[in-house]
C-alpha atoms as a PDB file:
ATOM      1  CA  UNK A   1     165.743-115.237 -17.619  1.00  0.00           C
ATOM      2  CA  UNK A   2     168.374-112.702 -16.799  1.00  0.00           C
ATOM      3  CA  UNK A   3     167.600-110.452 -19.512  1.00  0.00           C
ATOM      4  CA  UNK A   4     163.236-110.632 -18.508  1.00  0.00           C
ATOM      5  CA  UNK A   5     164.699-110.130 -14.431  1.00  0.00           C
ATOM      6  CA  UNK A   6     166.703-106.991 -15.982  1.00  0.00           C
ATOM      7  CA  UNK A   7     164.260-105.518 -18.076  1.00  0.00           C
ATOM      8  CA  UNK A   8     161.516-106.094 -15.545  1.00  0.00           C
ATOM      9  CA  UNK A   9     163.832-104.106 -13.293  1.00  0.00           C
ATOM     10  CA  UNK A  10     164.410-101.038 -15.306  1.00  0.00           C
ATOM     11  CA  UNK A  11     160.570-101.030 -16.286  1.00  0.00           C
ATOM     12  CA  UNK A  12     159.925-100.055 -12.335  1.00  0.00           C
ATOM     13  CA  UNK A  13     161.418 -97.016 -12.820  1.00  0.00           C
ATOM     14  CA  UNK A  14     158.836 -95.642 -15.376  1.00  0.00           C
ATOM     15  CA  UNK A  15     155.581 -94.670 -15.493  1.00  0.00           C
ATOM     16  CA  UNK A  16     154.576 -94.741 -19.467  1.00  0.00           C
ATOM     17  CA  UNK A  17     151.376 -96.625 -20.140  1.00  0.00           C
ATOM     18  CA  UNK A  18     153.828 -98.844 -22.253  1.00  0.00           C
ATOM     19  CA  UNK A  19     155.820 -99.475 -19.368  1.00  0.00           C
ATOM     20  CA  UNK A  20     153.597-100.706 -17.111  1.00  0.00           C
ATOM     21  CA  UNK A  21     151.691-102.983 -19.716  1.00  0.00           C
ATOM     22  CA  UNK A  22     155.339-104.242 -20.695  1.00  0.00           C
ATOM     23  CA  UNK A  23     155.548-104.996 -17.231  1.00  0.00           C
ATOM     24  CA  UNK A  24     152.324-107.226 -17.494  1.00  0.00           C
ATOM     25  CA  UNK A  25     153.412-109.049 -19.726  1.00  0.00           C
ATOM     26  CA  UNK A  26     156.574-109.919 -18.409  1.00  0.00           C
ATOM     27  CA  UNK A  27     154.706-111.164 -15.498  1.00  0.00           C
ATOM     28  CA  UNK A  28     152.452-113.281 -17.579  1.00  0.00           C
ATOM     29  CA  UNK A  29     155.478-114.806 -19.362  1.00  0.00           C
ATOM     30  CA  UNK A  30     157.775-115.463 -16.577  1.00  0.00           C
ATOM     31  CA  UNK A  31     157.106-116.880 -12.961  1.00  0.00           C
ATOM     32  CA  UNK A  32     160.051-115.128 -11.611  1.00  0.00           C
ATOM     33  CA  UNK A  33     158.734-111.986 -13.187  1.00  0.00           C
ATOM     34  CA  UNK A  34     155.378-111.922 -11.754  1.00  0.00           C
ATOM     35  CA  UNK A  35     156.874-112.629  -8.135  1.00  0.00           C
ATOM     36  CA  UNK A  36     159.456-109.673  -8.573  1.00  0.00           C
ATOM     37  CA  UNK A  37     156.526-107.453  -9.899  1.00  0.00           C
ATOM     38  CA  UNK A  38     153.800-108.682  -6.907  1.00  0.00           C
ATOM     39  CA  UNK A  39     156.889-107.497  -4.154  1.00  0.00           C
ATOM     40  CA  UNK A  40     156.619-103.742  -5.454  1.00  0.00           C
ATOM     41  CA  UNK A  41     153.262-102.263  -4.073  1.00  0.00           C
ATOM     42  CA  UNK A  42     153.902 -99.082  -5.167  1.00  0.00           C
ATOM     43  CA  UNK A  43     154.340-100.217  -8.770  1.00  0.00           C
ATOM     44  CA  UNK A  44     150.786-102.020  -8.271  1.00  0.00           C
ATOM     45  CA  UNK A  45     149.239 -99.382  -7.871  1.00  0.00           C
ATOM     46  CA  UNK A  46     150.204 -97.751 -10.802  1.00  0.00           C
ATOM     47  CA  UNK A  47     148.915-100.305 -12.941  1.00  0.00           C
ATOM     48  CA  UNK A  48     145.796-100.945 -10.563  1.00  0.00           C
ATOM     49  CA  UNK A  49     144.673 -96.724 -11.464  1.00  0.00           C
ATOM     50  CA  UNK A  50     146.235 -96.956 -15.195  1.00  0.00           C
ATOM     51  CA  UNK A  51     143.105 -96.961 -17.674  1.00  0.00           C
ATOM     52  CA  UNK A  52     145.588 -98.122 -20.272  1.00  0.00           C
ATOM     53  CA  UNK A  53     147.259-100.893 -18.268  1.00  0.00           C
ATOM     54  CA  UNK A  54     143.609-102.021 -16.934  1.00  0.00           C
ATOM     55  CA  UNK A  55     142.506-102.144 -20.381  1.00  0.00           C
ATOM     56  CA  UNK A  56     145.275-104.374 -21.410  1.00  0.00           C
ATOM     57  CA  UNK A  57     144.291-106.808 -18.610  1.00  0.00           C
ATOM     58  CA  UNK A  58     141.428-106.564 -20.035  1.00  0.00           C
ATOM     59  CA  UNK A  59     142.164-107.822 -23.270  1.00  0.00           C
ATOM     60  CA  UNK A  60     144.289-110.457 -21.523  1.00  0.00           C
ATOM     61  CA  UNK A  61     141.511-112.040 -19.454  1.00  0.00           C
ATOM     62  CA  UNK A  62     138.561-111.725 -22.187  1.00  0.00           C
ATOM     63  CA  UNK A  63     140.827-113.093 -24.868  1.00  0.00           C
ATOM     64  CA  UNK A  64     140.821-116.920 -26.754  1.00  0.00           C
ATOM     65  CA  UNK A  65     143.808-118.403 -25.211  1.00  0.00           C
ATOM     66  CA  UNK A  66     142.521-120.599 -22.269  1.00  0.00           C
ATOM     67  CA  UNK A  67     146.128-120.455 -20.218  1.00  0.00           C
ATOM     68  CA  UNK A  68     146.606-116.814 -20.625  1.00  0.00           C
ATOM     69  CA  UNK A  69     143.053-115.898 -19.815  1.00  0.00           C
ATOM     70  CA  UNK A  70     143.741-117.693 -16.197  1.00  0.00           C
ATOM     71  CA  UNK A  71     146.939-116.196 -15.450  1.00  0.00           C
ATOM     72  CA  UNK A  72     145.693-113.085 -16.403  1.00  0.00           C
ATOM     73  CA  UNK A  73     142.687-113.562 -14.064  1.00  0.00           C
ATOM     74  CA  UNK A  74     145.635-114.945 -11.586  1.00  0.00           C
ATOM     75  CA  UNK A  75     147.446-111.650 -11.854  1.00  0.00           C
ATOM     76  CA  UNK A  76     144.847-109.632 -11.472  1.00  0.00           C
ATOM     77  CA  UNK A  77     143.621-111.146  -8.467  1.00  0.00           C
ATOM     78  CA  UNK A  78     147.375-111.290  -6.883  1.00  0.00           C
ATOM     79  CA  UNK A  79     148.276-107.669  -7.318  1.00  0.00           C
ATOM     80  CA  UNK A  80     144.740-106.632  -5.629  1.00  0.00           C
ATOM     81  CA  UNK A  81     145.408-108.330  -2.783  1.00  0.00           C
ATOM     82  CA  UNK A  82     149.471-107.394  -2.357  1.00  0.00           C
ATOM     83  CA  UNK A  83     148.805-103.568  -3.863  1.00  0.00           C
ATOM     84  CA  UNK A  84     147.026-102.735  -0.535  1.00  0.00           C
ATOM     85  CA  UNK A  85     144.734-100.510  -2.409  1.00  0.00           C
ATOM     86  CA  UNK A  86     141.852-102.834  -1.241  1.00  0.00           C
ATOM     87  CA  UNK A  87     139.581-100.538   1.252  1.00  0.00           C
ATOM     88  CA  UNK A  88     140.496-101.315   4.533  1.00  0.00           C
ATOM     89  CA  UNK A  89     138.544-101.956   7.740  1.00  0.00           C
ATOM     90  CA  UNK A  90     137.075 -98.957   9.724  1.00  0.00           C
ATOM     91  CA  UNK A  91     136.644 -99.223  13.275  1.00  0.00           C
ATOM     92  CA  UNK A  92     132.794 -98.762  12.852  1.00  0.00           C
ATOM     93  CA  UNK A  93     132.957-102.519  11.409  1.00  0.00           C
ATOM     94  CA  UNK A  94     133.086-105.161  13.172  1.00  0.00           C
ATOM     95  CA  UNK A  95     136.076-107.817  12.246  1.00  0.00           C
ATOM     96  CA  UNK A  96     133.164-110.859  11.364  1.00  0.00           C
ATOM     97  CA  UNK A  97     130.969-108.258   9.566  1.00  0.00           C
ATOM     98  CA  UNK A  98     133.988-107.233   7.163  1.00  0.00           C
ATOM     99  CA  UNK A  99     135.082-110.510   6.602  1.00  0.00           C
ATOM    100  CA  UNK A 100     132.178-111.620   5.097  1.00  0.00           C
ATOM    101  CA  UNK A 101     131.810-108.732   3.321  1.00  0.00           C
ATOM    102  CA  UNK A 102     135.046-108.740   1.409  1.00  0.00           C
ATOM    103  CA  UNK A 103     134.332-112.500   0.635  1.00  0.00           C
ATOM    104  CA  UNK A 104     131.099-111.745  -1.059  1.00  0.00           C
ATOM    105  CA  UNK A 105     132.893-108.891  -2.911  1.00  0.00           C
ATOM    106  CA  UNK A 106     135.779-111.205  -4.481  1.00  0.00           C
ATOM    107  CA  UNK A 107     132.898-113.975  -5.101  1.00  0.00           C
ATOM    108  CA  UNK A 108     131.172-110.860  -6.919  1.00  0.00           C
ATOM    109  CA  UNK A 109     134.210-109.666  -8.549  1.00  0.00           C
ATOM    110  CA  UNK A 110     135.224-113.107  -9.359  1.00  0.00           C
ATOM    111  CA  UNK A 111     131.933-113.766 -11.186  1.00  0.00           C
ATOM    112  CA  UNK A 112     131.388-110.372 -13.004  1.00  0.00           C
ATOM    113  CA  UNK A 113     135.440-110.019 -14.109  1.00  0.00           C
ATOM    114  CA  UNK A 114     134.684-111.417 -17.386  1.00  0.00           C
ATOM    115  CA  UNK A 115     131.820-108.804 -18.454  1.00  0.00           C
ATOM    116  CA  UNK A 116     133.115-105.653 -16.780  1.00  0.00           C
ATOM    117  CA  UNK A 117     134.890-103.474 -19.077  1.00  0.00           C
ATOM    118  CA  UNK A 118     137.465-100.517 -17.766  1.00  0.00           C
ATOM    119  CA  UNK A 119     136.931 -99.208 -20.869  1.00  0.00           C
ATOM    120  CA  UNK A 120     133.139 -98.554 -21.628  1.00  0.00           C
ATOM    121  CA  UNK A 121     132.622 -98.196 -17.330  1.00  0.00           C
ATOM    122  CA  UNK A 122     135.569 -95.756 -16.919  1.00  0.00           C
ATOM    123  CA  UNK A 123     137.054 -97.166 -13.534  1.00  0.00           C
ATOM    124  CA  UNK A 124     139.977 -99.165 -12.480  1.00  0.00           C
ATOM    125  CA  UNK A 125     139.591-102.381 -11.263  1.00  0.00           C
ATOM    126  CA  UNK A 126     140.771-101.409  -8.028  1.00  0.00           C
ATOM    127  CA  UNK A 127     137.746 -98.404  -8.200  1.00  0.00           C
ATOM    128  CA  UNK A 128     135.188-100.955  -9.151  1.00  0.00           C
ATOM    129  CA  UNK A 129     135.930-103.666  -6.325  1.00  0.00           C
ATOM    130  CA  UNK A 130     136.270-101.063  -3.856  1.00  0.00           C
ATOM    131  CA  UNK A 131     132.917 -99.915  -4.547  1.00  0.00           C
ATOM    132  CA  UNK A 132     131.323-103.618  -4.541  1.00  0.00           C
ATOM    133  CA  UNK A 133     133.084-103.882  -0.986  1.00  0.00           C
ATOM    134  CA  UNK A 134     131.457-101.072   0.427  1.00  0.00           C
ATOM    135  CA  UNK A 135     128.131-102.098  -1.020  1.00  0.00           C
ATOM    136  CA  UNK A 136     128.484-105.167   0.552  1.00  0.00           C
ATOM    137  CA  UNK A 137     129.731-103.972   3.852  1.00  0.00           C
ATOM    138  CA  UNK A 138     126.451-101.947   4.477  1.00  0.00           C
ATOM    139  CA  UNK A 139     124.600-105.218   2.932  1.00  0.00           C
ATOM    140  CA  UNK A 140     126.324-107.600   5.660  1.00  0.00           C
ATOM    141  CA  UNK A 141     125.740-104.679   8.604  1.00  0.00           C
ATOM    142  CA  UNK A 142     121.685-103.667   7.422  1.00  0.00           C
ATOM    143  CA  UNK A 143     121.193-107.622   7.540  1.00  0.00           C
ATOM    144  CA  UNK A 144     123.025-108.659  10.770  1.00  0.00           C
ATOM    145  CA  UNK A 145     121.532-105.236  12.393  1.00  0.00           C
ATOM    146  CA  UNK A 146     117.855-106.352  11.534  1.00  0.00           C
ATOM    147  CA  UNK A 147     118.288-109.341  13.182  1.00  0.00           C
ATOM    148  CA  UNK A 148     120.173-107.585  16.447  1.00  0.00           C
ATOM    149  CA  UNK A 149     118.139-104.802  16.757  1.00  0.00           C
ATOM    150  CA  UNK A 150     114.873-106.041  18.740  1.00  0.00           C
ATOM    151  CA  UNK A 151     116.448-107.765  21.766  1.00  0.00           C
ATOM    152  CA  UNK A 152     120.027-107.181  23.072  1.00  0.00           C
ATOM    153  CA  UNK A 153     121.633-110.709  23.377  1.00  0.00           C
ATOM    154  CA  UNK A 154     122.071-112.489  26.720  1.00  0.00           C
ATOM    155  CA  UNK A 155     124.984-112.257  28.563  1.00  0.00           C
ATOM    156  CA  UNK A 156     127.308-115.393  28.294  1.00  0.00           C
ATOM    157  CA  UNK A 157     129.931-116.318  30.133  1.00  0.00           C
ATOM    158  CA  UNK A 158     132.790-118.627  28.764  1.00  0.00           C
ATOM    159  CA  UNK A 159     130.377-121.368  30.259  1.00  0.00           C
ATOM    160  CA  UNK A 160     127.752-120.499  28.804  1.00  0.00           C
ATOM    161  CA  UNK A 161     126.105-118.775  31.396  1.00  0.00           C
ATOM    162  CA  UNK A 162     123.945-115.969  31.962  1.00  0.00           C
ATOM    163  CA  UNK A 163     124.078-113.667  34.970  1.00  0.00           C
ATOM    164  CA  UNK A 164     120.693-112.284  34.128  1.00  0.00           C
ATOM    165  CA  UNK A 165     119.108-115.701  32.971  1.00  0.00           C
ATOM    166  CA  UNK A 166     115.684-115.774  35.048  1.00  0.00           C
ATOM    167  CA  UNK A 167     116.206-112.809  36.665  1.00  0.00           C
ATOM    168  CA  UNK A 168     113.937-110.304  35.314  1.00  0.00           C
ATOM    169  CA  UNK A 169     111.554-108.758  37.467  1.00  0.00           C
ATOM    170  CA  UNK A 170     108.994-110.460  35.836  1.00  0.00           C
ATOM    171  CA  UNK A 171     107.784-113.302  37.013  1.00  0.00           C
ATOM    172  CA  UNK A 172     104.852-115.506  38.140  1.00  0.00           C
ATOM    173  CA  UNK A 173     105.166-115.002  41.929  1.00  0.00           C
ATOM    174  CA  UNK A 174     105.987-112.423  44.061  1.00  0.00           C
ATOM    175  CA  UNK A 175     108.879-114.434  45.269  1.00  0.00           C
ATOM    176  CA  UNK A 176     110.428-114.682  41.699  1.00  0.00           C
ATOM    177  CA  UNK A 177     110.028-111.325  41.548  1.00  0.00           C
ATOM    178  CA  UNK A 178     111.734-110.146  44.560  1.00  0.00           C
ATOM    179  CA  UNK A 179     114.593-112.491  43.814  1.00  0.00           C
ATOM    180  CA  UNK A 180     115.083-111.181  40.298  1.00  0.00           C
ATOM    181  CA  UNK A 181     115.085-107.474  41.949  1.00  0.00           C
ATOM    182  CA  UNK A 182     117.529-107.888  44.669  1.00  0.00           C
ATOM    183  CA  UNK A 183     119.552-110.067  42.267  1.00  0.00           C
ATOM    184  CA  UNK A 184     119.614-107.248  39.665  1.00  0.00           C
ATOM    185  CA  UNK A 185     120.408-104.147  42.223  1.00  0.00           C
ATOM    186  CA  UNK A 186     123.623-106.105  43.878  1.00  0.00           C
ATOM    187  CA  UNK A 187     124.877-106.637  40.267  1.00  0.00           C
ATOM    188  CA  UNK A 188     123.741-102.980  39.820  1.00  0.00           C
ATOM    189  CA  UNK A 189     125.590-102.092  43.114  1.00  0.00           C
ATOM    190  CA  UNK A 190     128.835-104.095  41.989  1.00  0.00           C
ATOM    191  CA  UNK A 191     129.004-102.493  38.540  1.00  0.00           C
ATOM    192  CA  UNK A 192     128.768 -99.275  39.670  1.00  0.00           C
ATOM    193  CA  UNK A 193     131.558 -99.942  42.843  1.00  0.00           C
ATOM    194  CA  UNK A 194     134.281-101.181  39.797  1.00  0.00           C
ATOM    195  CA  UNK A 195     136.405 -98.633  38.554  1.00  0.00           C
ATOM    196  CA  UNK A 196     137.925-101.089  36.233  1.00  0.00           C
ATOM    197  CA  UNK A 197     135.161-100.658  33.613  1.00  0.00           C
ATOM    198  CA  UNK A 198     135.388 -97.368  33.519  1.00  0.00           C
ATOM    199  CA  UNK A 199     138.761 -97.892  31.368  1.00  0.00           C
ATOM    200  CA  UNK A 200     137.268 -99.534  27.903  1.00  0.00           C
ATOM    201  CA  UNK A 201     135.280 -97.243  26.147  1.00  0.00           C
ATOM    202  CA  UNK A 202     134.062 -96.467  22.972  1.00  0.00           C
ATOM    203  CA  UNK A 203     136.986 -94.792  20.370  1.00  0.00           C
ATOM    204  CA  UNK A 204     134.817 -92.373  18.689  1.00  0.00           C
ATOM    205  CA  UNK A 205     132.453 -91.309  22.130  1.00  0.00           C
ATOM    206  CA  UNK A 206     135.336 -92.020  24.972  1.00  0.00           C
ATOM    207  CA  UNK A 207     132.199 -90.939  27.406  1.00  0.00           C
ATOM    208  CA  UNK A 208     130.327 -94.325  27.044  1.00  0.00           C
ATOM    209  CA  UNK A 209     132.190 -96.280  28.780  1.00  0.00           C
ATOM    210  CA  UNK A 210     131.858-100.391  29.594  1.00  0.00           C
ATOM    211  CA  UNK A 211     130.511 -99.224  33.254  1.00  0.00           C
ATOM    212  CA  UNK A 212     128.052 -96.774  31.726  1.00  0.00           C
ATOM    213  CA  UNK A 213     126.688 -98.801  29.189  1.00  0.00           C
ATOM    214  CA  UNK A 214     126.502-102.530  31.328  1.00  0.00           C
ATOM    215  CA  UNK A 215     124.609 -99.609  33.658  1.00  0.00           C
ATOM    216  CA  UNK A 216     121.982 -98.347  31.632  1.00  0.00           C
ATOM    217  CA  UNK A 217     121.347-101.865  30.385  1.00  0.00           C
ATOM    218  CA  UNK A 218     120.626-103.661  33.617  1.00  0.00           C
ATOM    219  CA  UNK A 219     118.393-100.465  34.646  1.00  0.00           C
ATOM    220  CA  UNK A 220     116.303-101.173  31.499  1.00  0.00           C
ATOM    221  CA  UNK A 221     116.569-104.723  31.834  1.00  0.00           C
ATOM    222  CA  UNK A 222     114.707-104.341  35.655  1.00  0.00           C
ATOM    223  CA  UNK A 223     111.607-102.959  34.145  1.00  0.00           C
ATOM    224  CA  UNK A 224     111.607-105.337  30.832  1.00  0.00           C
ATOM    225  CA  UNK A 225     113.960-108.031  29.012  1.00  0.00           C
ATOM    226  CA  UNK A 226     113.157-107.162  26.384  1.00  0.00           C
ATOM    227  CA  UNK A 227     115.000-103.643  25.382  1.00  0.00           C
ATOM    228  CA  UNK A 228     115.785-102.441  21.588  1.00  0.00           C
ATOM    229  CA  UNK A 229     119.573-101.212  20.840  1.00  0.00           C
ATOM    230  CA  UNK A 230     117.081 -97.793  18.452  1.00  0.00           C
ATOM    231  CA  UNK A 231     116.577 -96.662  21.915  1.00  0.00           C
ATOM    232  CA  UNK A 232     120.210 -97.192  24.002  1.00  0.00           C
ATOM    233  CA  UNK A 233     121.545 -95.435  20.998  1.00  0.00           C
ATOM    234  CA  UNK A 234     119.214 -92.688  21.469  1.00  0.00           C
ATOM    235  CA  UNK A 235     120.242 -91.977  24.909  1.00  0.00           C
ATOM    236  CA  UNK A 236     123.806 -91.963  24.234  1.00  0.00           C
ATOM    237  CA  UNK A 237     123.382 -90.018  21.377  1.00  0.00           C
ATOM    238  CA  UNK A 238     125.234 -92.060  19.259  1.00  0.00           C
ATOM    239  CA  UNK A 239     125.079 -93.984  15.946  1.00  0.00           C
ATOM    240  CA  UNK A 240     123.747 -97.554  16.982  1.00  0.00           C
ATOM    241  CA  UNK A 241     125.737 -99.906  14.997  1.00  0.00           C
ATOM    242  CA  UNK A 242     129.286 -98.574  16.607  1.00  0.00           C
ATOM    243  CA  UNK A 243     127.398 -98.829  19.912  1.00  0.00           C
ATOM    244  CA  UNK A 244     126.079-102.508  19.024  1.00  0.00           C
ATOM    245  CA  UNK A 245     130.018-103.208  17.940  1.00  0.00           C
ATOM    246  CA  UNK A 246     131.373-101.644  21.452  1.00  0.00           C
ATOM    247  CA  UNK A 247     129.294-103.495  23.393  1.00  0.00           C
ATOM    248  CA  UNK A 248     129.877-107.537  21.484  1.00  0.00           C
ATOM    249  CA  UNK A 249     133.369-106.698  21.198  1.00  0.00           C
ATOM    250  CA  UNK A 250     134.635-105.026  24.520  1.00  0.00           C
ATOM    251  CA  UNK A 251     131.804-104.535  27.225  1.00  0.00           C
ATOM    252  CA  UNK A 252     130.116-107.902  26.921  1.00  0.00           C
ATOM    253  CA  UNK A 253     133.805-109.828  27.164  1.00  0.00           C
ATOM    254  CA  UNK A 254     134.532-106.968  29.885  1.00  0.00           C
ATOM    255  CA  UNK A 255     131.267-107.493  31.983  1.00  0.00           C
ATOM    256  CA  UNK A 256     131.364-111.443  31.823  1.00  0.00           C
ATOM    257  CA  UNK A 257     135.045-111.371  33.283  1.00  0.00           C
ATOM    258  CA  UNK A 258     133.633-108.955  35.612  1.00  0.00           C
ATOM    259  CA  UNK A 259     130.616-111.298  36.844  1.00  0.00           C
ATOM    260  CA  UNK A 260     132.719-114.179  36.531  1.00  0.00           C
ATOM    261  CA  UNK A 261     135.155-112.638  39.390  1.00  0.00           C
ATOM    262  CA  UNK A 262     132.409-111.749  41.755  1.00  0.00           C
ATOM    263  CA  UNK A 263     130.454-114.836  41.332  1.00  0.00           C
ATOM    264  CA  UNK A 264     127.001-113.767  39.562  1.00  0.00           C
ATOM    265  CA  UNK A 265     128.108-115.895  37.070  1.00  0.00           C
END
């Protein structure tokens, strides 16, 4: 054990193709091996963009030996996930939507690891599940967008409340009406008076701010309920799925508190 611990050791100071397999195998034959080798990132990503070493995986985790093929897949799997060579989240994705999307990827990557080939496809492992990732990212947003997109959702407090429940202007008697109008500009009124939510705003467009945004949403929502995030976007000028993301994960939390406080809610 001393002697593998050594070697293992002296093999993270190279960078040969024979290295690094060596290196592989170590950590296929000994426990201790494979923990020492998972605690050097810098040494997983070596092998993670080696053709060679990928190849040898390969080999490993297509071969006939039942046990090997399952550590190998083991391996594989582990150094991904320590090597932090796995894209990372932008800020343009929402925590849920890249959650999902990075558990479809190692279900896809899980599934297709036996067929895919570094060899005859000329990528890396790490290349080829980073890809899949961002495939599924933009799978995950197109999907949850479609189903976002014609109606912005109602505003809930932590009791399930909504200030604007019933409150639209239209209605089936004058008095509704009036009621939903005069509810709608004091809320108006309020939003405007708080400086507070003029503090959160968007990263990438620091101009559309919580105040702005609750603003131009309750002036739409006076003439219809019904309002579609295509044209918000439009009048901000900017992309609509960052917007969408600003306004679950900060305004909406933001404006409830806010409503909350004052008591529309």
């Amino acid at each position: 054990m001393q002697t593998q611990t050594r070697t293992l050791a002296q093999t993270m100071t190279g960078i040969s193709n024979e290295s690094l397999c060596h290196c592989l195998e170590q950590a296929l034959e000994s426990s201790r091996a494979r923990t020492q080798l998972l605690q050097q990132q810098n040494l997983l990503h070596q092998i993670l963009e080696n053709q060679l070493a990928c190849r040898w995986l390969h080999e490993q985790i297509t071969g006939t030996d039942g046990p090997r093929r399952l550590k190998a897949r083991s391996l594989l799997i582990n150094m991904m996930q320590k090597s932090g060579t796995i894209t990372p989240r932008r800020s343009d994705v929402t925590l849920d939507d890249y959650d999902e999307a990075l558990s479809r990827s190692w279900q896809e990557f899980m599934k297709k690891l036996d067929a895919y080939n570094p060899a005859q496809d000329n990528a890396s492992y790490r290349n080829w599940f980073n890809y899949v990732l961002r495939r599924r990212i933009i799978d995950v947003q197109n999907r949850r967008w479609q189903d976002q997109q014609r109606r912005i959702e109602p505003f809930q407090g932590d009791e399930g409340q909504d200030p604007l429940e019933n409150r639209s202007v239209e209605g089936t008697s004058e008095g509704a009406m009036m009621e939903g109008q005069i509810y709608l500009e004091q809320l108006e009124a309020a939003v405007k008076s708080e400086r507070s939510l003029t503090t959160c705003h968007m990263r990438e467009y620091p101009y559309v701010t919580c105040q702005l945004l609750m603003l131009t949403i309750l002036h739409h929502y006076k003439l219809s309920p019904d309002l579609s995030w295509k044209k918000i976007a439009e009048e901000f000028e900017v992309p609509q799925q960052p917007l969408y993301a600003f306004y679950t994960n900060t305004a909406l939390p933001t404006f409830a508190r806010f409503c909350r406080q004052h008591h529309f809610i």
